[in-house]
PDB file of N, CA and C in Angstrom:
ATOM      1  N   UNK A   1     -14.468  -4.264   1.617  1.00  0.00           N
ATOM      2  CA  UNK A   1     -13.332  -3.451   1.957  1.00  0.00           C
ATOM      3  C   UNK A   1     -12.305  -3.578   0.837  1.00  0.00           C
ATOM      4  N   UNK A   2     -11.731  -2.339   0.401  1.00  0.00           N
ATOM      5  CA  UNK A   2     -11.026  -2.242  -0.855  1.00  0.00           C
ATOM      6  C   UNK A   2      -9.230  -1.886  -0.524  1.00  0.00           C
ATOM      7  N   UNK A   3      -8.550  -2.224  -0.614  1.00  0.00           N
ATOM      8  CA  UNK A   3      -7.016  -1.965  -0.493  1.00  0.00           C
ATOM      9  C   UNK A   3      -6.176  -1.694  -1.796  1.00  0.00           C
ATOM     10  N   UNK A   4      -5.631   0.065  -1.871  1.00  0.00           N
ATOM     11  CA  UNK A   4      -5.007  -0.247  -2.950  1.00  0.00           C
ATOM     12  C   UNK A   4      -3.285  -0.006  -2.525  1.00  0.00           C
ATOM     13  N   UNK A   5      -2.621  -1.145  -2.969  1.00  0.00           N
ATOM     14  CA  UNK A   5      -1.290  -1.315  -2.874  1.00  0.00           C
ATOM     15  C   UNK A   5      -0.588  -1.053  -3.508  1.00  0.00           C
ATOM     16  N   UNK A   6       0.371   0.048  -3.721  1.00  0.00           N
ATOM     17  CA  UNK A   6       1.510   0.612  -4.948  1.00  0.00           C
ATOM     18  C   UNK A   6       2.500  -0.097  -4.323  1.00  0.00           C
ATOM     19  N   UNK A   7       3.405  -0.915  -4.880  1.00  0.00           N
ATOM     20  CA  UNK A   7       4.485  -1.859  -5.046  1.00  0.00           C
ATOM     21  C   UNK A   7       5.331  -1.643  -5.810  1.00  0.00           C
ATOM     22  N   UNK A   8       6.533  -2.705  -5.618  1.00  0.00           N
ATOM     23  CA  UNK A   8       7.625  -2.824  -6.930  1.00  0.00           C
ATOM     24  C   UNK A   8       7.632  -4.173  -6.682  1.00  0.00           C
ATOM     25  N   UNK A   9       8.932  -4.779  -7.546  1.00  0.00           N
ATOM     26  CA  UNK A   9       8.909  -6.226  -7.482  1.00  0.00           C
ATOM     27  C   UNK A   9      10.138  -6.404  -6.290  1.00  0.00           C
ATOM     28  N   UNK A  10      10.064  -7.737  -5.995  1.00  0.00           N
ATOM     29  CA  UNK A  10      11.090  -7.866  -4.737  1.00  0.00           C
ATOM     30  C   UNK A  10      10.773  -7.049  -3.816  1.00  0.00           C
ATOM     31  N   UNK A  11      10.134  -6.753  -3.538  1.00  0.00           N
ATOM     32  CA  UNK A  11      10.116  -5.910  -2.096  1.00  0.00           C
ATOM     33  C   UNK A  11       9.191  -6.463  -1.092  1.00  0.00           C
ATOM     34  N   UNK A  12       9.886  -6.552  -0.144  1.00  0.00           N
ATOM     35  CA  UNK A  12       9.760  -7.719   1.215  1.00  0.00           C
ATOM     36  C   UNK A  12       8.195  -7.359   1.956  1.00  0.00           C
ATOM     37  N   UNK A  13       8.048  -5.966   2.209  1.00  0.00           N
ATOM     38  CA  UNK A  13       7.637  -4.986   2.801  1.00  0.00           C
ATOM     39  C   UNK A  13       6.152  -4.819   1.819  1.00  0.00           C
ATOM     40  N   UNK A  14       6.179  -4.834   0.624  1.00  0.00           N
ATOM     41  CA  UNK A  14       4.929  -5.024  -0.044  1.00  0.00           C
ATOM     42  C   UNK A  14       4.152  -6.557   0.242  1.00  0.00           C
ATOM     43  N   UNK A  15       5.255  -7.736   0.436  1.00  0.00           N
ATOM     44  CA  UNK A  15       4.781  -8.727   0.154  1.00  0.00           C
ATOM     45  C   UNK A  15       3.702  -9.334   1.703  1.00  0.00           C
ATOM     46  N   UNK A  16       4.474  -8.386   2.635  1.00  0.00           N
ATOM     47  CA  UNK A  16       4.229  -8.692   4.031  1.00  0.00           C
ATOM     48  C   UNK A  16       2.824  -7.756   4.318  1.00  0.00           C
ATOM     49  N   UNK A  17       2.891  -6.589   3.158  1.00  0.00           N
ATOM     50  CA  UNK A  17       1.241  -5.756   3.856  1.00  0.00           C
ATOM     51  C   UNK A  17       0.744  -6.530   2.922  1.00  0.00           C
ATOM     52  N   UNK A  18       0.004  -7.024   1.967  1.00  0.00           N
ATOM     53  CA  UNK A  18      -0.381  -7.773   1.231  1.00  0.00           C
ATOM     54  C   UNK A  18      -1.039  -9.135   1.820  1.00  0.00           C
ATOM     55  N   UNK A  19      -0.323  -9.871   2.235  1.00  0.00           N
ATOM     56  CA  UNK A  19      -0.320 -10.752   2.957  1.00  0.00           C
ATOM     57  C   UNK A  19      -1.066 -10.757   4.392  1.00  0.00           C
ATOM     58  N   UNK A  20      -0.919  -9.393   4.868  1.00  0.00           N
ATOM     59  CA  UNK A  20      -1.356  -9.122   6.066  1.00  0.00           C
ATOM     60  C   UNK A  20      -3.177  -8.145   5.812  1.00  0.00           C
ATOM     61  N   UNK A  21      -3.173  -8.228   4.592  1.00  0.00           N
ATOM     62  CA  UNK A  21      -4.333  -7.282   3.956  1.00  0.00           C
ATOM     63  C   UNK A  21      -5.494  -8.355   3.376  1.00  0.00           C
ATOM     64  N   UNK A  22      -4.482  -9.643   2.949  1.00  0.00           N
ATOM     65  CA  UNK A  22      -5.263 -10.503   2.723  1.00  0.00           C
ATOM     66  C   UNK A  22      -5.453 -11.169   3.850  1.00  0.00           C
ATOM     67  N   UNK A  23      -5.080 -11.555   4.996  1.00  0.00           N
ATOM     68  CA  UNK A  23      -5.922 -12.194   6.089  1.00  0.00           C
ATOM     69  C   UNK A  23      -7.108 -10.853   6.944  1.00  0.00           C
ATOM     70  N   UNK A  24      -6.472  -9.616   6.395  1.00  0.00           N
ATOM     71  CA  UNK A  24      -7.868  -8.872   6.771  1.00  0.00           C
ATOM     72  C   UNK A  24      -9.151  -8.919   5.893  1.00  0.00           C
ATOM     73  N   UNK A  25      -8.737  -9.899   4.772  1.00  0.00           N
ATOM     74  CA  UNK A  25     -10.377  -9.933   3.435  1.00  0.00           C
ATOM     75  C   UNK A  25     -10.435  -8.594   3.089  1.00  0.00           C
ATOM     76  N   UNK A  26      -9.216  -7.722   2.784  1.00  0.00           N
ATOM     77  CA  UNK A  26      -9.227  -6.915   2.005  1.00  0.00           C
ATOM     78  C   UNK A  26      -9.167  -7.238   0.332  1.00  0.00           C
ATOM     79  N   UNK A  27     -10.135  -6.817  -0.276  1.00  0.00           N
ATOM     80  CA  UNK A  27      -9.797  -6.977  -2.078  1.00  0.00           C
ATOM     81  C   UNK A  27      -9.310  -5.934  -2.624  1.00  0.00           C
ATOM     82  N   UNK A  28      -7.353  -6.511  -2.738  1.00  0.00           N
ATOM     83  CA  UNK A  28      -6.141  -5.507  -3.158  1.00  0.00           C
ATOM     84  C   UNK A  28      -6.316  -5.478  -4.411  1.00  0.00           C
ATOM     85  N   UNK A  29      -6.152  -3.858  -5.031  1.00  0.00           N
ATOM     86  CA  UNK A  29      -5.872  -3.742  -6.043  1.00  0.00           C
ATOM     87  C   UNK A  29      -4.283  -3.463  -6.082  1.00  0.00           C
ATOM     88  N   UNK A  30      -3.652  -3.918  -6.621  1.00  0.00           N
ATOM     89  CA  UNK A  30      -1.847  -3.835  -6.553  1.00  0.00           C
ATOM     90  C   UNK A  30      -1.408  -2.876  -7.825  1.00  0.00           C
ATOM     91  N   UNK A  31      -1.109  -1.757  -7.396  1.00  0.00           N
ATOM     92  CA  UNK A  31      -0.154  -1.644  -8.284  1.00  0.00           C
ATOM     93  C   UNK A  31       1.380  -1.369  -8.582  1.00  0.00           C
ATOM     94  N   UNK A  32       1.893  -2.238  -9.469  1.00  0.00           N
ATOM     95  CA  UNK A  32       3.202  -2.570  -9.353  1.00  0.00           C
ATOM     96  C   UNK A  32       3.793  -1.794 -10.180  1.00  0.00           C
ATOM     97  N   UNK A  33       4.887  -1.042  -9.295  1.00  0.00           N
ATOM     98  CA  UNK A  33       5.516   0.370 -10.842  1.00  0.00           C
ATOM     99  C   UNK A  33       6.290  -0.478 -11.702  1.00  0.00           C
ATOM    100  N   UNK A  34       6.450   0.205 -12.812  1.00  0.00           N
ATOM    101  CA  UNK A  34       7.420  -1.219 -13.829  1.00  0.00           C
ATOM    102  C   UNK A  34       6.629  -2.105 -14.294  1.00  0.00           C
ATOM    103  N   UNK A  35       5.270  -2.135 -13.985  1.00  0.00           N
ATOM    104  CA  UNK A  35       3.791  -2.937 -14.722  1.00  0.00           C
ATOM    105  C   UNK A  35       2.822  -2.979 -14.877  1.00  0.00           C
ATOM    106  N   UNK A  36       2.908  -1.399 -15.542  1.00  0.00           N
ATOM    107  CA  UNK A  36       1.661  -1.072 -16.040  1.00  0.00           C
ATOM    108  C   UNK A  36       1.249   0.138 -15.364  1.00  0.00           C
ATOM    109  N   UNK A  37       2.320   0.434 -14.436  1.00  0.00           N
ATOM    110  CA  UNK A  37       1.968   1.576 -13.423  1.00  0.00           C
ATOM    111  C   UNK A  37       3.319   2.464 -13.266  1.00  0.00           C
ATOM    112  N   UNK A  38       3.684   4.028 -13.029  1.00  0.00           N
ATOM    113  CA  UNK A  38       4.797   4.165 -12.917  1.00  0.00           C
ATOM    114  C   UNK A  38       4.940   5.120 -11.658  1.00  0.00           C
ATOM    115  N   UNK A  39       6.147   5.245 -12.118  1.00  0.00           N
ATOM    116  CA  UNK A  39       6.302   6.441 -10.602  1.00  0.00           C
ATOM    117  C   UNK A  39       5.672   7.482 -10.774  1.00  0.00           C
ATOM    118  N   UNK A  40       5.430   8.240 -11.766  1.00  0.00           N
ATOM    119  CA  UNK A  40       4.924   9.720 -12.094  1.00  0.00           C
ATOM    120  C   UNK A  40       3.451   8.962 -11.594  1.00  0.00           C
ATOM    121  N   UNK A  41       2.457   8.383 -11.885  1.00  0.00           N
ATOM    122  CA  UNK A  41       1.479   7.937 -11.558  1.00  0.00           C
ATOM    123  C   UNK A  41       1.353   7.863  -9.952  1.00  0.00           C
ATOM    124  N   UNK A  42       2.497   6.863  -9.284  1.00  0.00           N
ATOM    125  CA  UNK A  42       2.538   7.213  -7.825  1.00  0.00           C
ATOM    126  C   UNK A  42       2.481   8.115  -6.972  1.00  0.00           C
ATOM    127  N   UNK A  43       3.546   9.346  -7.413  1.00  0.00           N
ATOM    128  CA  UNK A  43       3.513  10.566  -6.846  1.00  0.00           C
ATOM    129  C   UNK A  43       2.702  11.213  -7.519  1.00  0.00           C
ATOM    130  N   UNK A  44       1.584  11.342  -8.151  1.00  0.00           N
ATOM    131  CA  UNK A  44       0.214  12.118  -8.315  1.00  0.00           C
ATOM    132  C   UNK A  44      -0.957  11.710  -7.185  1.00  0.00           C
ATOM    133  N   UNK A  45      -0.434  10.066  -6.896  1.00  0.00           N
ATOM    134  CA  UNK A  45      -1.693   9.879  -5.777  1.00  0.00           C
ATOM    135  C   UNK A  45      -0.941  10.157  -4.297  1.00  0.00           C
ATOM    136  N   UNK A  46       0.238  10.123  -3.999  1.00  0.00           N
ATOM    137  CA  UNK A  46       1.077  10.338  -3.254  1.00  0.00           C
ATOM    138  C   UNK A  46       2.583  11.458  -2.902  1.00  0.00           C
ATOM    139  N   UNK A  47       2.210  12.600  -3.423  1.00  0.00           N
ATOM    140  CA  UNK A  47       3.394  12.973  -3.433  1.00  0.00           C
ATOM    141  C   UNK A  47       4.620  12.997  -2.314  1.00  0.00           C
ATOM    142  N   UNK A  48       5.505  13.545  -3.034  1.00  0.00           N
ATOM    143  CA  UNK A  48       7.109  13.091  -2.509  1.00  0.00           C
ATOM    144  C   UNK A  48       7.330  12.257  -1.469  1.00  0.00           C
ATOM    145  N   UNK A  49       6.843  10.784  -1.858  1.00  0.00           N
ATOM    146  CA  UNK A  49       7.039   9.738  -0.955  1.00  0.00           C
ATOM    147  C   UNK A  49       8.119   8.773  -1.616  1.00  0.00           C
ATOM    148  N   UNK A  50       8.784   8.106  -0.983  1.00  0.00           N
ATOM    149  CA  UNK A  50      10.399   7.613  -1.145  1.00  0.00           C
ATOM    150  C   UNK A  50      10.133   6.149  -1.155  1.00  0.00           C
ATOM    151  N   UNK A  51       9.531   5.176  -0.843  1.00  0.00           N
ATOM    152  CA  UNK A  51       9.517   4.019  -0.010  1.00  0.00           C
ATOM    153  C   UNK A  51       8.073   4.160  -0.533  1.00  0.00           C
ATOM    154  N   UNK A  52       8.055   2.335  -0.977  1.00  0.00           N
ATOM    155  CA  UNK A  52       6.833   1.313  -0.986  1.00  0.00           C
ATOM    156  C   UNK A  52       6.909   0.152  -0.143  1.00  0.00           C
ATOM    157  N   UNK A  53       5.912  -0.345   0.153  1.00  0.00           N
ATOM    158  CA  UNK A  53       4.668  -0.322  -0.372  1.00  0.00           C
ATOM    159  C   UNK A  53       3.940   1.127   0.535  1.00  0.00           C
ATOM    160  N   UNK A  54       3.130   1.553  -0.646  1.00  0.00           N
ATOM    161  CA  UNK A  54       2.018   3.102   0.014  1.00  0.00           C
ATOM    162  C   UNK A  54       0.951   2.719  -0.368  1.00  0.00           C
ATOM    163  N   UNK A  55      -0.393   2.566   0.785  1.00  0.00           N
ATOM    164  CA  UNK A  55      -1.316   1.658   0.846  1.00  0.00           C
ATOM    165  C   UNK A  55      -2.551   2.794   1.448  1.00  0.00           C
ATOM    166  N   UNK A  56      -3.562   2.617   0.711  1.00  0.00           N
ATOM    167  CA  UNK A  56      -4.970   3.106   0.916  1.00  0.00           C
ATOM    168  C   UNK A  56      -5.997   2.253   1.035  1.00  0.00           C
ATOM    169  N   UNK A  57      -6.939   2.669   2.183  1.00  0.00           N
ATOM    170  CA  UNK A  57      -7.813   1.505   2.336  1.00  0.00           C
ATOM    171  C   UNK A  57      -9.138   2.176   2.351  1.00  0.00           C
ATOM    172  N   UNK A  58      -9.933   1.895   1.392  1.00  0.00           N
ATOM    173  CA  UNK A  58     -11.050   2.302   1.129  1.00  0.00           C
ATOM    174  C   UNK A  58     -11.314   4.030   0.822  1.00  0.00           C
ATOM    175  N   UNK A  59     -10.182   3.831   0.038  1.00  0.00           N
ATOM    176  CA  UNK A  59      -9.660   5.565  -0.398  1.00  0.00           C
ATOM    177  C   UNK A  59      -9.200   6.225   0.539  1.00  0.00           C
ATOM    178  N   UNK A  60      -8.782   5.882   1.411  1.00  0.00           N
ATOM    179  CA  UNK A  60      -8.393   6.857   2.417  1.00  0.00           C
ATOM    180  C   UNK A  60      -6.776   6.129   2.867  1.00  0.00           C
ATOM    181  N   UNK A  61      -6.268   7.072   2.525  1.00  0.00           N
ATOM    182  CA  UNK A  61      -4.394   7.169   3.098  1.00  0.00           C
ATOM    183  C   UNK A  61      -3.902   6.781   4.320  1.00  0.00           C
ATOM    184  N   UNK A  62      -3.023   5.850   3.719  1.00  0.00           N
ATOM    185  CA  UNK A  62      -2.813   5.156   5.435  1.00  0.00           C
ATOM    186  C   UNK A  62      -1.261   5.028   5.247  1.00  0.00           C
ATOM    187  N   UNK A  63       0.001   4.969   4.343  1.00  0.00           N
ATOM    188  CA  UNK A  63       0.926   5.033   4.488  1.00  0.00           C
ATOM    189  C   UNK A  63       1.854   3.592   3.890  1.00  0.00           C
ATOM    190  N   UNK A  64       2.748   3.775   4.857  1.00  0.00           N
ATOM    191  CA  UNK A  64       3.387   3.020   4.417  1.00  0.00           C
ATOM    192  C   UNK A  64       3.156   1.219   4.910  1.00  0.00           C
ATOM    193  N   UNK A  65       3.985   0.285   5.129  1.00  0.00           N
ATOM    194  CA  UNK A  65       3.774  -0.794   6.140  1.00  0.00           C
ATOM    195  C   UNK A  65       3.182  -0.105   7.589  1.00  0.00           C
ATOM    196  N   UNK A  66       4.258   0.106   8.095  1.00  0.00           N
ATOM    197  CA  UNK A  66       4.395   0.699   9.419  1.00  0.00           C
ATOM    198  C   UNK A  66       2.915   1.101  10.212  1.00  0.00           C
ATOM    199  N   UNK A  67       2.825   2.006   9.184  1.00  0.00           N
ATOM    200  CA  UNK A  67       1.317   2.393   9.074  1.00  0.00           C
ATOM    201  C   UNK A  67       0.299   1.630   9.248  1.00  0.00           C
ATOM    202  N   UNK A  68      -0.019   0.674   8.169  1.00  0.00           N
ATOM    203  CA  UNK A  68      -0.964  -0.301   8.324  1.00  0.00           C
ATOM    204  C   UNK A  68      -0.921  -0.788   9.158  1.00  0.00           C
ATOM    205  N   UNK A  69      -0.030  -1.609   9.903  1.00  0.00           N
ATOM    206  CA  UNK A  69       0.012  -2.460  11.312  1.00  0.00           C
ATOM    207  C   UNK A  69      -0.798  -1.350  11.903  1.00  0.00           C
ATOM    208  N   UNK A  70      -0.243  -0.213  12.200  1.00  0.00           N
ATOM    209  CA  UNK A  70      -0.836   0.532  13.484  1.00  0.00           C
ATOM    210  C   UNK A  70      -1.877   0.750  13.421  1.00  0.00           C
ATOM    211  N   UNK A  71      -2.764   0.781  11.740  1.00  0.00           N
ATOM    212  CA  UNK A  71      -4.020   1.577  11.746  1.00  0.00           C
ATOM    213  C   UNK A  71      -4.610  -0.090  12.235  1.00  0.00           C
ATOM    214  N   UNK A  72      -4.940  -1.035  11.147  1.00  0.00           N
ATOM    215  CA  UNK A  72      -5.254  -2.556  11.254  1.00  0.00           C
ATOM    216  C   UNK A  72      -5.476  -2.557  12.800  1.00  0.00           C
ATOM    217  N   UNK A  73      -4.239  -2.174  13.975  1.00  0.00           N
ATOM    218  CA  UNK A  73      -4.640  -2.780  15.408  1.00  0.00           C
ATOM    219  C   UNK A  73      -4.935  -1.177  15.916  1.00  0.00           C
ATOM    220  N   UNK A  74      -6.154  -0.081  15.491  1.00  0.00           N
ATOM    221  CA  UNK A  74      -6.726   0.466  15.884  1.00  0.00           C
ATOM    222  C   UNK A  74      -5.992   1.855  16.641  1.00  0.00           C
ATOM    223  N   UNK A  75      -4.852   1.829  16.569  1.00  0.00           N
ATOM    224  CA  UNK A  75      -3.810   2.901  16.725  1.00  0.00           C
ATOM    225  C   UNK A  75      -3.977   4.405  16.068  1.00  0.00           C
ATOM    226  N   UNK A  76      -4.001   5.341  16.543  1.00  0.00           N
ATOM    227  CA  UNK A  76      -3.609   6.706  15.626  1.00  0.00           C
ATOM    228  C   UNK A  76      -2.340   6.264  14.797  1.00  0.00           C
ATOM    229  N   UNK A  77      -2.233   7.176  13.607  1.00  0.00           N
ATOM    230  CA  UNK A  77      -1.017   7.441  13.036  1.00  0.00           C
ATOM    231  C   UNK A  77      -0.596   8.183  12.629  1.00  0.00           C
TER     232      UNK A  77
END
Protein backbone atom coordinates (compact mmCIF):
# COMPACT_ATOMS: atom_id res chain seq x y z
CA UNK A 1 0.00 0.00 0.00
CA UNK A 2 1.43 3.31 -1.30
CA UNK A 3 0.58 6.90 0.32
CA UNK A 4 1.46 9.99 -1.33
CA UNK A 5 1.62 13.01 1.08
CA UNK A 6 1.99 16.75 -0.23
CA UNK A 7 3.15 18.73 2.89
CA UNK A 8 4.93 21.86 4.06
CA UNK A 9 7.14 22.18 6.98
CA UNK A 10 5.56 22.81 10.45
CA UNK A 11 2.39 21.71 9.77
CA UNK A 12 0.69 19.83 12.59
CA UNK A 13 -1.92 18.23 10.32
CA UNK A 14 0.72 16.65 7.89
CA UNK A 15 2.62 15.35 10.80
CA UNK A 16 -0.55 13.67 12.37
CA UNK A 17 -1.74 11.90 8.76
CA UNK A 18 1.71 10.64 8.41
CA UNK A 19 1.92 9.28 11.57
CA UNK A 20 -1.45 7.87 11.33
CA UNK A 21 -0.42 6.38 7.67
CA UNK A 22 2.47 4.96 9.21
CA UNK A 23 0.69 2.82 11.83
CA UNK A 24 -1.52 1.84 8.76
CA UNK A 25 2.07 0.29 6.97
CA UNK A 26 1.47 2.66 4.43
CA UNK A 27 4.94 3.39 2.32
CA UNK A 28 4.66 7.46 2.19
CA UNK A 29 6.04 9.11 -0.43
CA UNK A 30 6.11 12.88 1.08
CA UNK A 31 6.17 15.60 -0.74
CA UNK A 32 7.23 18.68 0.88
CA UNK A 33 6.61 22.11 -1.15
CA UNK A 34 9.77 24.27 -0.52
CA UNK A 35 11.82 20.76 -1.12
CA UNK A 36 12.09 19.79 -4.08
CA UNK A 37 8.43 20.05 -4.78
CA UNK A 38 6.29 23.23 -5.37
CA UNK A 39 2.97 24.55 -5.43
CA UNK A 40 2.53 24.74 -9.26
CA UNK A 41 3.41 20.93 -9.05
CA UNK A 42 0.62 20.53 -6.29
CA UNK A 43 -2.14 22.10 -8.03
CA UNK A 44 -1.46 20.04 -11.30
CA UNK A 45 -2.13 16.87 -9.16
CA UNK A 46 -4.75 18.73 -7.18
CA UNK A 47 -6.28 21.67 -8.35
CA UNK A 48 -7.48 24.77 -6.46
CA UNK A 49 -6.90 23.23 -3.15
CA UNK A 50 -5.90 25.70 -0.19
CA UNK A 51 -4.77 23.48 2.78
CA UNK A 52 -2.20 20.55 3.31
CA UNK A 53 -1.59 17.92 3.97
CA UNK A 54 -3.54 16.42 0.38
CA UNK A 55 -3.10 12.72 0.51
CA UNK A 56 -3.59 9.83 -2.11
CA UNK A 57 -3.60 6.35 -1.38
CA UNK A 58 -2.72 4.03 -3.91
CA UNK A 59 -3.40 6.73 -6.59
CA UNK A 60 -6.57 7.39 -5.75
CA UNK A 61 -7.70 10.89 -4.00
CA UNK A 62 -8.68 11.00 -0.68
CA UNK A 63 -8.20 14.63 0.53
CA UNK A 64 -7.27 16.28 3.08
CA UNK A 65 -6.62 14.97 7.02
CA UNK A 66 -10.22 14.96 7.66
CA UNK A 67 -10.57 12.79 4.90
CA UNK A 68 -8.23 10.16 5.69
CA UNK A 69 -9.61 9.48 9.19
CA UNK A 70 -12.97 8.94 7.53
CA UNK A 71 -11.80 6.90 4.57
CA UNK A 72 -8.98 4.71 7.04
CA UNK A 73 -12.36 3.92 9.43
CA UNK A 74 -14.34 2.86 6.26
CA UNK A 75 -16.67 5.96 5.97
CA UNK A 76 -17.89 7.61 2.58
CA UNK A 77 -16.41 10.97 1.87
Amino acid sequence: MKAVVWSKPNCPYCVMAKKLLENKKYEIDERVIGFGWNTEQLFEAVPNVKTVPQIFLDGEYIGGYDNLVKHLEGKQV
